[in-house]
C-alpha atoms as a PDB file:
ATOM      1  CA  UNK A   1      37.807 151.742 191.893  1.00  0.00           C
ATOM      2  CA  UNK A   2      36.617 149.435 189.023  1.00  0.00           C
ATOM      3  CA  UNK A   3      34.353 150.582 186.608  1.00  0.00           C
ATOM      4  CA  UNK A   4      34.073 153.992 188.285  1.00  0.00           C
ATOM      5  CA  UNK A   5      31.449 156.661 186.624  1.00  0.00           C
ATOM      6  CA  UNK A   6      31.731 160.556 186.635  1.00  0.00           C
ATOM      7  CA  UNK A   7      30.535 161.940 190.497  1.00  0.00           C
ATOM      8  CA  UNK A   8      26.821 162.872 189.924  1.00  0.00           C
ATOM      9  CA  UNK A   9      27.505 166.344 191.761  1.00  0.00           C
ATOM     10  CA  UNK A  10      31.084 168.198 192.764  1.00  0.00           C
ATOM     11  CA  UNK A  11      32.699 167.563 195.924  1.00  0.00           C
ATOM     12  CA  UNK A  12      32.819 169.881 198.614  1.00  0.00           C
ATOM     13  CA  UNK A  13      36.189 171.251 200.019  1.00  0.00           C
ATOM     14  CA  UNK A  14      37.300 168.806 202.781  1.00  0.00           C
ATOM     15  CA  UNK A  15      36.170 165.705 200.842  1.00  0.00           C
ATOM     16  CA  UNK A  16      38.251 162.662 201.174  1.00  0.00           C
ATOM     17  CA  UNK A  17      40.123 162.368 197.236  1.00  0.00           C
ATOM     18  CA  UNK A  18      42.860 160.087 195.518  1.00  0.00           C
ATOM     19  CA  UNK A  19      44.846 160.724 192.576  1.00  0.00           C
ATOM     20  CA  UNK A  20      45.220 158.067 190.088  1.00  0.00           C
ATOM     21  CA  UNK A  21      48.172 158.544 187.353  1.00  0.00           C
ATOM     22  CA  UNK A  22      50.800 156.506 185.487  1.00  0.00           C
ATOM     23  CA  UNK A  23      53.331 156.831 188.618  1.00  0.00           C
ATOM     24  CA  UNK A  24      50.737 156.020 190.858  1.00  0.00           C
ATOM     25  CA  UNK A  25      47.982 156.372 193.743  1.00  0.00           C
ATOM     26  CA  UNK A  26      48.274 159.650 195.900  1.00  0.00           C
ATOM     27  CA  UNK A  27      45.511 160.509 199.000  1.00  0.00           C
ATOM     28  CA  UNK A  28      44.681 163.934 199.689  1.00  0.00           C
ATOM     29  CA  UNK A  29      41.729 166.231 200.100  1.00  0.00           C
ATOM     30  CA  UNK A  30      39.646 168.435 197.980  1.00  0.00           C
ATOM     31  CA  UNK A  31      40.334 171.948 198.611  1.00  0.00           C
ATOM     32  CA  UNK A  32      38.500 175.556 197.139  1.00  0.00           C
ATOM     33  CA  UNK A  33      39.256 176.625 194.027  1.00  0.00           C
ATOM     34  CA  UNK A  34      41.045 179.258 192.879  1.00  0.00           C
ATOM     35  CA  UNK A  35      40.091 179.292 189.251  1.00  0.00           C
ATOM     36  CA  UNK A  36      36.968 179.336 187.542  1.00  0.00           C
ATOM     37  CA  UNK A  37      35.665 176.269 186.348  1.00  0.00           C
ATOM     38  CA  UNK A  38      38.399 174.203 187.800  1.00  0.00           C
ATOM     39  CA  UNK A  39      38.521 172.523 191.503  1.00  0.00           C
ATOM     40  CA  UNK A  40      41.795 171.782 193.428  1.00  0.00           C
ATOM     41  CA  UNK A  41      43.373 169.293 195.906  1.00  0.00           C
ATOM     42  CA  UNK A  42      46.178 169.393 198.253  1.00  0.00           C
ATOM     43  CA  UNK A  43      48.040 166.785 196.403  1.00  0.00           C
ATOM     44  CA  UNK A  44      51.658 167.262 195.249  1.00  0.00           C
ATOM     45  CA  UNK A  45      51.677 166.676 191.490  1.00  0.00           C
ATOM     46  CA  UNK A  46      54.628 165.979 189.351  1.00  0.00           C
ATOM     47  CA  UNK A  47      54.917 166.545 185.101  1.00  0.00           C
ATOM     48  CA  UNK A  48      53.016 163.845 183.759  1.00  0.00           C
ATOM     49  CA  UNK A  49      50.222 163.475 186.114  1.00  0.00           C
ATOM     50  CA  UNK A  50      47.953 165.741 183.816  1.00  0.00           C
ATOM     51  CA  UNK A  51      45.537 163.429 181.891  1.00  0.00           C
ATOM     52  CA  UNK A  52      44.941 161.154 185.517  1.00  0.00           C
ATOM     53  CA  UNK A  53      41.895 160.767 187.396  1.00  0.00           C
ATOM     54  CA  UNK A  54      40.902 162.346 190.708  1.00  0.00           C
ATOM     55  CA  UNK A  55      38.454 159.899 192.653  1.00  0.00           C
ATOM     56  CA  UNK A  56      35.730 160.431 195.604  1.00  0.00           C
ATOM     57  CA  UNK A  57      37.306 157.988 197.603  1.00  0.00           C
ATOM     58  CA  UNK A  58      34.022 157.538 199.822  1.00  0.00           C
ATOM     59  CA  UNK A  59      31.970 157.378 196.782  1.00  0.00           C
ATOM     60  CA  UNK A  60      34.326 155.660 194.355  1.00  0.00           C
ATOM     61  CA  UNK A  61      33.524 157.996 191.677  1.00  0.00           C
ATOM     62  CA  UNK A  62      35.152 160.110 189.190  1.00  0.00           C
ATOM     63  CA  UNK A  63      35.394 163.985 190.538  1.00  0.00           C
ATOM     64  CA  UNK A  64      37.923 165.040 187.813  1.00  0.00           C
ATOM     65  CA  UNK A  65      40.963 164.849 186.016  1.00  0.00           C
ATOM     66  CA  UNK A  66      43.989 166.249 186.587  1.00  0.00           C
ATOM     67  CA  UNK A  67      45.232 169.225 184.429  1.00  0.00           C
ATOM     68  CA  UNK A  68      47.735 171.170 185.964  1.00  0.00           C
ATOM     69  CA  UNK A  69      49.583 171.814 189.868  1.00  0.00           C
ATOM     70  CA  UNK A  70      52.679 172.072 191.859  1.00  0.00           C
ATOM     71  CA  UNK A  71      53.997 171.013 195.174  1.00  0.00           C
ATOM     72  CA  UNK A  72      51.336 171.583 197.001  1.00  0.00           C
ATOM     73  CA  UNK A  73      48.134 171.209 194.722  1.00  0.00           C
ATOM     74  CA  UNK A  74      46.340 169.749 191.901  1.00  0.00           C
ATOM     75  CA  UNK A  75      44.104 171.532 189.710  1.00  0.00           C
ATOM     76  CA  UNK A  76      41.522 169.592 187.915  1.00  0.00           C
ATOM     77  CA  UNK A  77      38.873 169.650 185.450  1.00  0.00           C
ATOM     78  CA  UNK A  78      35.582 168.919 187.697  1.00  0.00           C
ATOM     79  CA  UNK A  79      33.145 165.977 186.219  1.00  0.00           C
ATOM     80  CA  UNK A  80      30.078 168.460 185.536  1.00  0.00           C
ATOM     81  CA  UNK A  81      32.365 170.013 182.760  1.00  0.00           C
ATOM     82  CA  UNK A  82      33.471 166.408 181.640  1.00  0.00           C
ATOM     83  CA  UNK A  83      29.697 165.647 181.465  1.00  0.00           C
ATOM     84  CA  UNK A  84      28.631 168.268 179.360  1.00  0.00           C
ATOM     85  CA  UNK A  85      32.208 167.344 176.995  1.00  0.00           C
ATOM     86  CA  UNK A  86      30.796 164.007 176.444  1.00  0.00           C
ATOM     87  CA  UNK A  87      26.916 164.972 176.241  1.00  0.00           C
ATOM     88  CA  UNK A  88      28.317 167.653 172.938  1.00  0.00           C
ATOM     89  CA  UNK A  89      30.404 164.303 171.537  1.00  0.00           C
ATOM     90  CA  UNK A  90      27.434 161.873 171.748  1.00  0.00           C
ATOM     91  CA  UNK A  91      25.209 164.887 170.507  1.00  0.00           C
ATOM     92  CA  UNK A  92      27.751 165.443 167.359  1.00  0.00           C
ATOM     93  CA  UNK A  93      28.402 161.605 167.011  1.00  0.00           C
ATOM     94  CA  UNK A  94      24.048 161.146 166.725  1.00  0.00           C
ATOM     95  CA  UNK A  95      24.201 164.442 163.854  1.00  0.00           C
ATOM     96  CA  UNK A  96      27.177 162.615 161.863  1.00  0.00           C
ATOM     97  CA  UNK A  97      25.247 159.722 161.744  1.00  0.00           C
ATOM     98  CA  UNK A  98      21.937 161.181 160.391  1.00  0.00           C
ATOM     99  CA  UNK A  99      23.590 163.363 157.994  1.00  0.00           C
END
């Protein structure tokens, strides 16, 4: 998934997803959440997967990244939140350098 960007809108439960970490690629689908302003999959995730990337895998984008799980589930930060994270940086980066 070269040169993916952030998913323009969430994906829905059921969705086709892969994780993406330093140990590896791992398939799975996207399941409800279970806390606000997070989204989950049903893939296994092991210490040191936080910080990876969960893909669309039919769009190729960027739904998330991974922040926290167990055996049977990822939690992860959904791309509308990264979006807005990035939006305040380049909006704080733009007031440094007019100030």
């Amino acid at each position: 998934m070269d040169g993916a960007t952030l998913c323009p809108e969430e994906i829905s439960p059921g969705s086709n997803v892969e994780l993406s970490t330093e140990y590896g690629l791992r398939r799975g689908q996207a399941r409800a959440a279970a806390i606000p302003n997070y989204k989950r999959t049903d893939v296994a995730t092991i210490p040191g997967d936080s910080g990876g990337g969960v893909f669309d895998r039919e769009r190729g984008c960027l739904a998330g990244i991974v922040s926290s799980g167990g055996q049977e589930r990822t939690n992860y930060v959904p791309a509308r939140i990264l979006r807005a994270m990035l939006d305040q940086l380049s909006s704080n980066e733009l007031a440094r350098r007019k100030g």
